[in-house]
PDB file of N, CA and C in Angstrom:
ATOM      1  N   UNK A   1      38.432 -22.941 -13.326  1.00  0.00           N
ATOM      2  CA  UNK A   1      37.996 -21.555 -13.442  1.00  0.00           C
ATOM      3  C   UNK A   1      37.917 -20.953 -12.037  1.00  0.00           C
ATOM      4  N   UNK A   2      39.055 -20.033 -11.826  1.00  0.00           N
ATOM      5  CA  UNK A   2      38.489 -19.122 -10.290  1.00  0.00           C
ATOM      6  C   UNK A   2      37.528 -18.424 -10.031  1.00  0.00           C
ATOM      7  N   UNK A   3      36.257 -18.265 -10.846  1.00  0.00           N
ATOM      8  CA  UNK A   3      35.215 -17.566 -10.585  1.00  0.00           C
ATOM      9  C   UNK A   3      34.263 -18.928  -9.672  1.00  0.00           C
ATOM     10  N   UNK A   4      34.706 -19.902  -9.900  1.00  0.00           N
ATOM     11  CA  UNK A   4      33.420 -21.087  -9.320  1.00  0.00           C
ATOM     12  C   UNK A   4      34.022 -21.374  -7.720  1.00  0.00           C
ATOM     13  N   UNK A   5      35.369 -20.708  -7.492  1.00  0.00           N
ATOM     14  CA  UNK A   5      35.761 -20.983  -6.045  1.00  0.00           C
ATOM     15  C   UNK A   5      35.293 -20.210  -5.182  1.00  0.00           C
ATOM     16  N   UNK A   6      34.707 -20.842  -4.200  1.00  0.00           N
ATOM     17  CA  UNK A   6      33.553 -19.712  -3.603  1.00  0.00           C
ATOM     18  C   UNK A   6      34.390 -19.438  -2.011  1.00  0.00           C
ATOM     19  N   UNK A   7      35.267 -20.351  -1.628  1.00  0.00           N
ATOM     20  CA  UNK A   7      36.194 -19.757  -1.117  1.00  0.00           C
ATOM     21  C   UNK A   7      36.446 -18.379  -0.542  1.00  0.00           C
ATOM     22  N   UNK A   8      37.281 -17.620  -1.302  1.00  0.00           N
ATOM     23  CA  UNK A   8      37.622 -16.177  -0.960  1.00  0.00           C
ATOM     24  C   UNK A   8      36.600 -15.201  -1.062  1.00  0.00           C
ATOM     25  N   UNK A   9      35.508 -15.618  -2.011  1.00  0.00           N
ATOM     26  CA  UNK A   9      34.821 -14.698  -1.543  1.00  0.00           C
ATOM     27  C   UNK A   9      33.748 -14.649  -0.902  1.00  0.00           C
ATOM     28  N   UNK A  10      33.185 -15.859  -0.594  1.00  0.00           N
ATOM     29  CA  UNK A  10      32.792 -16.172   0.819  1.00  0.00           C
ATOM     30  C   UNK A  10      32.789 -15.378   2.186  1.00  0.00           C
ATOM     31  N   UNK A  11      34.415 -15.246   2.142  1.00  0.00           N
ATOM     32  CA  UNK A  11      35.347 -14.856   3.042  1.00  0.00           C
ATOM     33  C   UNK A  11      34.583 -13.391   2.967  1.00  0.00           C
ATOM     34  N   UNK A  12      34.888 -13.169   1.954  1.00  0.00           N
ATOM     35  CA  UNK A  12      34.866 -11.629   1.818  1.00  0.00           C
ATOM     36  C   UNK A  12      33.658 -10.829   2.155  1.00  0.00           C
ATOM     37  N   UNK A  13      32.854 -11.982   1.783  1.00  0.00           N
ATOM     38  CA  UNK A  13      31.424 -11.874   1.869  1.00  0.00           C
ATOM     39  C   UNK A  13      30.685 -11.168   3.193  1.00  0.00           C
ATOM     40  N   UNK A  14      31.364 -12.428   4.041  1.00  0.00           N
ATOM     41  CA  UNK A  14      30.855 -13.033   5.207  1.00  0.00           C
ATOM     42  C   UNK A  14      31.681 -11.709   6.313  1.00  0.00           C
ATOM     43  N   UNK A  15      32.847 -10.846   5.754  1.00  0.00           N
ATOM     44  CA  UNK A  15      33.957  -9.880   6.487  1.00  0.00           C
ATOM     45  C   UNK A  15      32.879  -9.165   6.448  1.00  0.00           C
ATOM     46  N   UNK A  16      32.697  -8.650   5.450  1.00  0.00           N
ATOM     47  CA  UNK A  16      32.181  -7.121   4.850  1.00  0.00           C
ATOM     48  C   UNK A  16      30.529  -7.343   5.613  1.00  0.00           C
ATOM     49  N   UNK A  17      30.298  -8.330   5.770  1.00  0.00           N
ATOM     50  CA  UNK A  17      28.266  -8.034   6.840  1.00  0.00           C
ATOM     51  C   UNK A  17      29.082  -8.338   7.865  1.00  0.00           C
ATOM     52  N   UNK A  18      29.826  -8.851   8.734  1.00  0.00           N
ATOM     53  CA  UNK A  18      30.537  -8.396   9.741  1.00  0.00           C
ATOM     54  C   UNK A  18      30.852  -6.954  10.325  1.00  0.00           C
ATOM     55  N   UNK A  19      30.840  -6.464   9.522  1.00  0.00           N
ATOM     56  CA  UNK A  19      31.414  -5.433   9.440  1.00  0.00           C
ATOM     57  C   UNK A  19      30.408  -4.325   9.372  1.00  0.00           C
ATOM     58  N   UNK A  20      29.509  -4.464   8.455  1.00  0.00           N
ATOM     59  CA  UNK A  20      28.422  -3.193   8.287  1.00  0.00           C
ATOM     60  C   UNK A  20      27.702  -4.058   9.916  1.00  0.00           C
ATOM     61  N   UNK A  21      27.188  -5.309  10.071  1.00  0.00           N
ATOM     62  CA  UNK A  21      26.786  -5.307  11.070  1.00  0.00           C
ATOM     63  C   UNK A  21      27.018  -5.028  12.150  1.00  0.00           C
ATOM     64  N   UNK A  22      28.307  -5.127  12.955  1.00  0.00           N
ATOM     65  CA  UNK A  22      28.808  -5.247  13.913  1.00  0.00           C
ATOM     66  C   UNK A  22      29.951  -3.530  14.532  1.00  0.00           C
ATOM     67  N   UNK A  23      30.799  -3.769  13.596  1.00  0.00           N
ATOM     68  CA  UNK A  23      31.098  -2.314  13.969  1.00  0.00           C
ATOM     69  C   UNK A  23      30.312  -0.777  13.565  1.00  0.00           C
ATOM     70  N   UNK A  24      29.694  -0.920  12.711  1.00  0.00           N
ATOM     71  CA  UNK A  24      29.628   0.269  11.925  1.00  0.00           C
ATOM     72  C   UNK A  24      28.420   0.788  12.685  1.00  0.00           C
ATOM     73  N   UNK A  25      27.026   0.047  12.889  1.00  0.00           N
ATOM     74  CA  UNK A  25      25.925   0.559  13.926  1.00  0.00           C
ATOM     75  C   UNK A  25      26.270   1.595  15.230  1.00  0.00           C
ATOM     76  N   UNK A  26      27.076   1.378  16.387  1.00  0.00           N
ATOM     77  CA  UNK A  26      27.360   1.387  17.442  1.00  0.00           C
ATOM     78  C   UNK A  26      28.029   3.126  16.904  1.00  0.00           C
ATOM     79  N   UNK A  27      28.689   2.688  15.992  1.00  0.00           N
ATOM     80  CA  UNK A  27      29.562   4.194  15.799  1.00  0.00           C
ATOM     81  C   UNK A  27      28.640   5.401  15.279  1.00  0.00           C
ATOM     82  N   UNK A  28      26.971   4.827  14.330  1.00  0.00           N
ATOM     83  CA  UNK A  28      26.173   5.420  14.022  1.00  0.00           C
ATOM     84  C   UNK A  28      25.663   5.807  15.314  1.00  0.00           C
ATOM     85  N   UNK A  29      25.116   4.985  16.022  1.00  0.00           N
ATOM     86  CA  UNK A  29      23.717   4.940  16.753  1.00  0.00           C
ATOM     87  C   UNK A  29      24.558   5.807  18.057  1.00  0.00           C
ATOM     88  N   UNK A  30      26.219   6.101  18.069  1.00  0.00           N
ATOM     89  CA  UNK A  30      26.596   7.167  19.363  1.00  0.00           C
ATOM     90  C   UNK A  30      26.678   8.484  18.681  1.00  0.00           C
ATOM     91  N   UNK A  31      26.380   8.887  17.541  1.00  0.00           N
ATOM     92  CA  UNK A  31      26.214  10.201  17.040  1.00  0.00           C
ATOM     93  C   UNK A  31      25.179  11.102  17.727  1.00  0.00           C
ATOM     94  N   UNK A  32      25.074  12.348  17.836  1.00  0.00           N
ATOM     95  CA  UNK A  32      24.824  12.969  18.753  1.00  0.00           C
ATOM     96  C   UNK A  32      24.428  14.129  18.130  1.00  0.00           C
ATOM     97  N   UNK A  33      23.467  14.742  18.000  1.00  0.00           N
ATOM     98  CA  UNK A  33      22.709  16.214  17.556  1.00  0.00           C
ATOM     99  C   UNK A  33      23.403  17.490  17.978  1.00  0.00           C
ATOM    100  N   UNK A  34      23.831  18.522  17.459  1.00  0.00           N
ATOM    101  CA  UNK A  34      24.358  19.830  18.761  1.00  0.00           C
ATOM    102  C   UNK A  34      23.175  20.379  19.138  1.00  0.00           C
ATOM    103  N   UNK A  35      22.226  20.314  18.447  1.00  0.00           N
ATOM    104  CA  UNK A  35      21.001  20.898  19.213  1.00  0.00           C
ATOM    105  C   UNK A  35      20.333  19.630  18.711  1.00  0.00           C
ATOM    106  N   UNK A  36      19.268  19.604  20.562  1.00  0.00           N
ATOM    107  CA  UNK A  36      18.221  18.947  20.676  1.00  0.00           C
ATOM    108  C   UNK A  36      17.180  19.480  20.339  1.00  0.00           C
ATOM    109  N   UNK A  37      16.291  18.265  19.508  1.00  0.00           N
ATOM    110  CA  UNK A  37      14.732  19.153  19.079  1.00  0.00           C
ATOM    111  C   UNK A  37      14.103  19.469  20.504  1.00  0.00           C
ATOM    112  N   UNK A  38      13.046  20.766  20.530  1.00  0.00           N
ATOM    113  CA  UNK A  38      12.036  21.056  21.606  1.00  0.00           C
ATOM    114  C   UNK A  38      10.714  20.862  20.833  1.00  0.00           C
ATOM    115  N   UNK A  39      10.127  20.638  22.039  1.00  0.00           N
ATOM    116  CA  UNK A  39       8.833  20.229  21.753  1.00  0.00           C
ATOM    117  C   UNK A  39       7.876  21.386  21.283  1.00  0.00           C
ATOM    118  N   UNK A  40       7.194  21.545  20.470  1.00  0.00           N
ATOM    119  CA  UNK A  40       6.364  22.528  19.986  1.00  0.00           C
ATOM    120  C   UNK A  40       5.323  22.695  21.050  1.00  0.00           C
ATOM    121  N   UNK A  41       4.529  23.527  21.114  1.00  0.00           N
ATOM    122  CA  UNK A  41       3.700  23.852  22.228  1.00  0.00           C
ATOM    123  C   UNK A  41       2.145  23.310  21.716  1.00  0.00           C
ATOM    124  N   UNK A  42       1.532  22.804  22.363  1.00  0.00           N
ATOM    125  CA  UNK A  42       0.213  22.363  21.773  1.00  0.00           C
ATOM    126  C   UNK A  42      -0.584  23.642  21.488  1.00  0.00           C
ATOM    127  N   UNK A  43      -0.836  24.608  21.899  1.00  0.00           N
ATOM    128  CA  UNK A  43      -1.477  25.825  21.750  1.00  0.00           C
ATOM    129  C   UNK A  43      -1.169  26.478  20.560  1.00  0.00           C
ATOM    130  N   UNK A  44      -2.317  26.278  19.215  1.00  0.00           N
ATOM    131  CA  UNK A  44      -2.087  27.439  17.809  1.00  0.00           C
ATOM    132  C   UNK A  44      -1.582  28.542  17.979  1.00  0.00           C
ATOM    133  N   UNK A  45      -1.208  29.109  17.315  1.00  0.00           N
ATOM    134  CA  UNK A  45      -0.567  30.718  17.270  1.00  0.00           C
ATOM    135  C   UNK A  45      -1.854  31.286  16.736  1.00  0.00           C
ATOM    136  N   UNK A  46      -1.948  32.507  17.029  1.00  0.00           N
ATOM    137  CA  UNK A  46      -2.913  33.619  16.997  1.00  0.00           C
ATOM    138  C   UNK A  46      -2.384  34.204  15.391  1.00  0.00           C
ATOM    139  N   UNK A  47      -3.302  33.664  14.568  1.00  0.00           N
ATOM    140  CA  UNK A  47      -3.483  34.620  13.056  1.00  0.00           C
ATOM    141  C   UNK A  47      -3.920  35.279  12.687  1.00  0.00           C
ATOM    142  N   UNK A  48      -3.613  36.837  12.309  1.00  0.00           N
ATOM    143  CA  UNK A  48      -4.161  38.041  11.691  1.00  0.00           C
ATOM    144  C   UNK A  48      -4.384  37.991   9.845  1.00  0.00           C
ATOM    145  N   UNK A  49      -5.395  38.270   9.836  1.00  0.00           N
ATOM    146  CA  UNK A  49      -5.327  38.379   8.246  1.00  0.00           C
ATOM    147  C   UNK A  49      -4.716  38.999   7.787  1.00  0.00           C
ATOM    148  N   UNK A  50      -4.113  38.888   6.594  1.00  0.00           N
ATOM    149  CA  UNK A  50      -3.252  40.240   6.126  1.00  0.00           C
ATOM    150  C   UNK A  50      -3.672  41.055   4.505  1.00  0.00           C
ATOM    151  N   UNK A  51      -3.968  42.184   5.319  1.00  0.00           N
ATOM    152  CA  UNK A  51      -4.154  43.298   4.537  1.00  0.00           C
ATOM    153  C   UNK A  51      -3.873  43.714   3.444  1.00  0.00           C
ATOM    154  N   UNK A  52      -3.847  43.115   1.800  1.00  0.00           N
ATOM    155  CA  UNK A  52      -3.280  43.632   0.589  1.00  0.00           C
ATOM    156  C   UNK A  52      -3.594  45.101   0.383  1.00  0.00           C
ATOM    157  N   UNK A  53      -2.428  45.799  -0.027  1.00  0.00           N
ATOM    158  CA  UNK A  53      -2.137  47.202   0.154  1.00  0.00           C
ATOM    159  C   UNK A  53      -2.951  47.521  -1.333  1.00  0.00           C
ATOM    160  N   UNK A  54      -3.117  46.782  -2.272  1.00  0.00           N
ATOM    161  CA  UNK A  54      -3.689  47.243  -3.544  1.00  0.00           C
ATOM    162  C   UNK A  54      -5.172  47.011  -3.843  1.00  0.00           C
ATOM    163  N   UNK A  55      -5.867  46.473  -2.395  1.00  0.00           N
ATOM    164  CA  UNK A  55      -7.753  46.327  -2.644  1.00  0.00           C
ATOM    165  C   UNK A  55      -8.231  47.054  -2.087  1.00  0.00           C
TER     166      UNK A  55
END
């Protein structure tokens, strides 16, 4: 029975986490944002209440 030969897919096995491990990170981890986040300012913003036009 070729399902019990562990053989080829072993192989296949052992390619394919090769593969997500080894190449595929490096090509993630050099991706690059077009805009960089800025840092928010520690200082709250100044809030006005707002006025319902119908009370």
């Amino acid at each position: 029975m070729p399902q019990l030969n562990p053989a080829p897919w072993f192989a296949i096995l052992v390619f394919s986490w090769l593969v997500f491990l080894a190449i595929i990170p490096p090509k993630v981890m050099a991706h690059t944002f077009p805009n960089e986040p800025t840092l928010q300012s520690a200082k709250n913003p100044k809030t006005e209440p707002w006025t319902w036009p119908w009370q």
